[in-house]
Structures are given as C-alpha cells and as structure tokens.
Protein backbone atom coordinates (compact mmCIF):
# COMPACT_ATOMS: atom_id res chain seq x y z
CA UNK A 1 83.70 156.23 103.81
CA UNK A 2 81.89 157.96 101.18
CA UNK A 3 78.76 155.99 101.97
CA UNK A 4 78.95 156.96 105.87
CA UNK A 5 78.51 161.01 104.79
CA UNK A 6 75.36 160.58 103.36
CA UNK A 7 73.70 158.35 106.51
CA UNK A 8 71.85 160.76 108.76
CA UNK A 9 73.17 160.37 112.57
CA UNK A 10 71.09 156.92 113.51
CA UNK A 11 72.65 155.26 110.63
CA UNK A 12 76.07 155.95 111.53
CA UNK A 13 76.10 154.95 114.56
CA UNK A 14 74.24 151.60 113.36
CA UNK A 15 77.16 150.81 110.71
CA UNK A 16 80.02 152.20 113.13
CA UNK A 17 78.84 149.79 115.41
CA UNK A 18 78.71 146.89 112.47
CA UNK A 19 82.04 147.71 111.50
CA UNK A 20 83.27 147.74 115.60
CA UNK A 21 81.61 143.87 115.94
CA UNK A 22 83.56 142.66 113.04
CA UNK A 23 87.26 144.40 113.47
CA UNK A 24 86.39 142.55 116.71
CA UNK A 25 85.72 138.97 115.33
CA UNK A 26 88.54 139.66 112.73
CA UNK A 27 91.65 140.35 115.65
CA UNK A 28 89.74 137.34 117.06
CA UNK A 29 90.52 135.59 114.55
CA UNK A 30 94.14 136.68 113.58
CA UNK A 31 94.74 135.89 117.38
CA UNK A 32 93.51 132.45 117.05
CA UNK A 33 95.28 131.55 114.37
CA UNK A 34 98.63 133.08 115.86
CA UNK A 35 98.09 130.44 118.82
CA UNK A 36 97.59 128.01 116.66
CA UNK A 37 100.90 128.57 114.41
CA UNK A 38 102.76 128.97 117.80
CA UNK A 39 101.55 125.64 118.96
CA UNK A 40 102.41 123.56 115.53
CA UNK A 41 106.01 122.68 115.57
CA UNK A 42 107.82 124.44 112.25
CA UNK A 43 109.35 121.34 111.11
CA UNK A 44 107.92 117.93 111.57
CA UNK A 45 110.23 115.52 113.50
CA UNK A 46 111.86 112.48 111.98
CA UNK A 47 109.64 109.63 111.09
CA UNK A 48 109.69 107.17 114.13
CA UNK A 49 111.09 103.52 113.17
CA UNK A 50 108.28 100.92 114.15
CA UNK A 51 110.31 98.13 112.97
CA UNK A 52 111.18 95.26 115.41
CA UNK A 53 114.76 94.24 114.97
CA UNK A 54 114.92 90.46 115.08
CA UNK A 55 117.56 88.91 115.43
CA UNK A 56 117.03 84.80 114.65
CA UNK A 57 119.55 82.61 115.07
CA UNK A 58 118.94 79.18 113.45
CA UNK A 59 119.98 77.02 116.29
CA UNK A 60 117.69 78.96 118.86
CA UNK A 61 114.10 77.42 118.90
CA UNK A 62 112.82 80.55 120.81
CA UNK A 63 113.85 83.34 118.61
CA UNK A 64 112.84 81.11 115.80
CA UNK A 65 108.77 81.28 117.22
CA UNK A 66 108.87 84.83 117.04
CA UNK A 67 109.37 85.08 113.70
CA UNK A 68 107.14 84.06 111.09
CA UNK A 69 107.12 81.58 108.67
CA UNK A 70 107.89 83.51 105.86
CA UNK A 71 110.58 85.49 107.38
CA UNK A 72 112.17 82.04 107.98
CA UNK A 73 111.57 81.18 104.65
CA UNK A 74 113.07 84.19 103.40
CA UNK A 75 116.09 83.83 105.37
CA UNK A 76 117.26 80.26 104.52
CA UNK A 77 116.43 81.37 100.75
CA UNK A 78 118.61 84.62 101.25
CA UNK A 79 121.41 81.89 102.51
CA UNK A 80 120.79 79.21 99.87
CA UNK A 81 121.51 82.23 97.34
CA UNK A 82 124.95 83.10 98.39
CA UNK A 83 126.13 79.79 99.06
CA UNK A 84 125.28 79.36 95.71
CA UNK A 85 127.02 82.23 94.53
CA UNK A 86 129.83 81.55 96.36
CA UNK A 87 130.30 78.02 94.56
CA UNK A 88 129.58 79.35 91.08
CA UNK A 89 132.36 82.35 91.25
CA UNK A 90 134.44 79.56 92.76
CA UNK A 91 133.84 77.34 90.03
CA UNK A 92 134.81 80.30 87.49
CA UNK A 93 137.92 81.07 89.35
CA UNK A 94 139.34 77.42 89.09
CA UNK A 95 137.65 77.28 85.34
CA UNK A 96 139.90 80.29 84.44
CA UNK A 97 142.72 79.44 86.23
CA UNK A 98 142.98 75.98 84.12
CA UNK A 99 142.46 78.10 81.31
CA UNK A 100 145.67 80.14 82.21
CA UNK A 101 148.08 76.97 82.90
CA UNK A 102 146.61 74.98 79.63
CA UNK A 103 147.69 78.28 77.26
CA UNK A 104 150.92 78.85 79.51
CA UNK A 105 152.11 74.88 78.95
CA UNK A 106 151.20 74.80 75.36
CA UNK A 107 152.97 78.34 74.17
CA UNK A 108 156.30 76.81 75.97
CA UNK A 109 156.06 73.15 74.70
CA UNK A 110 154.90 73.04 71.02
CA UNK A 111 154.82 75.92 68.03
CA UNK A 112 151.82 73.74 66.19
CA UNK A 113 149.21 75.77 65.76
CA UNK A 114 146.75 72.59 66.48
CA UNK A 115 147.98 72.11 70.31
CA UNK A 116 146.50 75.82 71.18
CA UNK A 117 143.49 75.24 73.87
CA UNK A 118 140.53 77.16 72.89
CA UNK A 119 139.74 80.51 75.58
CA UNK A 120 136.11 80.34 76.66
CA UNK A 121 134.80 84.00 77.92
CA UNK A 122 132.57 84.17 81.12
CA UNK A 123 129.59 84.27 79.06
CA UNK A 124 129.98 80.59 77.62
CA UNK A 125 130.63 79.45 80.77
C-alpha cells in the first residue's frame, strides 16, 4: 500500500476500484469452485459389473445360441481338462496303491534281497 500514498486522489480511486473488480471475480471464483466440490461426490462409488452372467447348460439349444462360439469352446475345453485330471490322479492313486501291496507281500514272504519291487516316485510316473 506503499504505492497507493504516492497516487494523487484520481489515481486512487482508479486502482481502489481495480482492486474492488477483482476481490470481486476472485470470491466469484472461490464460490464457484465451492459448488462445484459440493456437487462431486467425495468418494467414487463401486465400479458397476457389466458382465452378463450366463448360465449354458449343454443340453439346452437356446441358452447355447446366446453364447458364442468361443465361450462354448472354452467350456467343453475347461471340462475335457478335469476329466482328464480326474483320470490321471486316479491312475496315480491305483499306481501307488499296487506299489504299497507289491512291497507289503514281498517284506512278509521272502528275505532275498532280489524279490524287492522297485518304488517309482510321482515324477517317473
């Protein structure tokens, strides 16, 4: 404020009026962007889930057209795989169980060191 002492009467007024306009355009502001922070929600809402749940059976033509190729693709693939799996752990199950009664029949019967079955880990199997 300094400045404003050495303006003669004319120029004061000039500036006071200069510094009313923009205190003006400044609460203006402040005000507008108060609004606009109370109209934003503070935390965004959860994410909306735009995935279709299908549900395909494989005897039901209908439901079946709905989906798409792939999807049926992927499906009888996803089943393939765990039949799969199901009939190799099966397989390793019956493989070890063998195993079991081959060394349980042989330590009771004979002392020969020959007669002892071989153990094969999972890895060779």
């Amino acid at each position: 404020m300094a400045v404003r002492d050495t303006l003669n009467q004319e120029e004061r007024e000039r500036l006071d009026s200069e510094v009313l306009a923009l205190q003006k355009k400044l609460l203006e502001t402040i005000e507008r962007r108060k609004a606009i922070k109370a109209a934003l929600p503070q935390v965004l809402p959860p994410p909306k889930n735009n995935e279709f749940d299908r549900k395909a059976k494989s005897h039901d033509k209908t439901t079946k057209r709905s989906m798409l190729g792939v999807e049926i693709a992927e499906k009888e693939a996803d089943k393939a795989e765990k039949e799969a799996a199901k009939k190799e752990c099966i397989r390793k199950d019956k493989t070890k169980t063998q195993i079991v009664s081959d060394v349980k029949s042989s330590t009771s019967g004979g002392d020969s060191e020959d007669d002892k079955p071989i153990l094969i880990e999972d890895d060779e199997i």
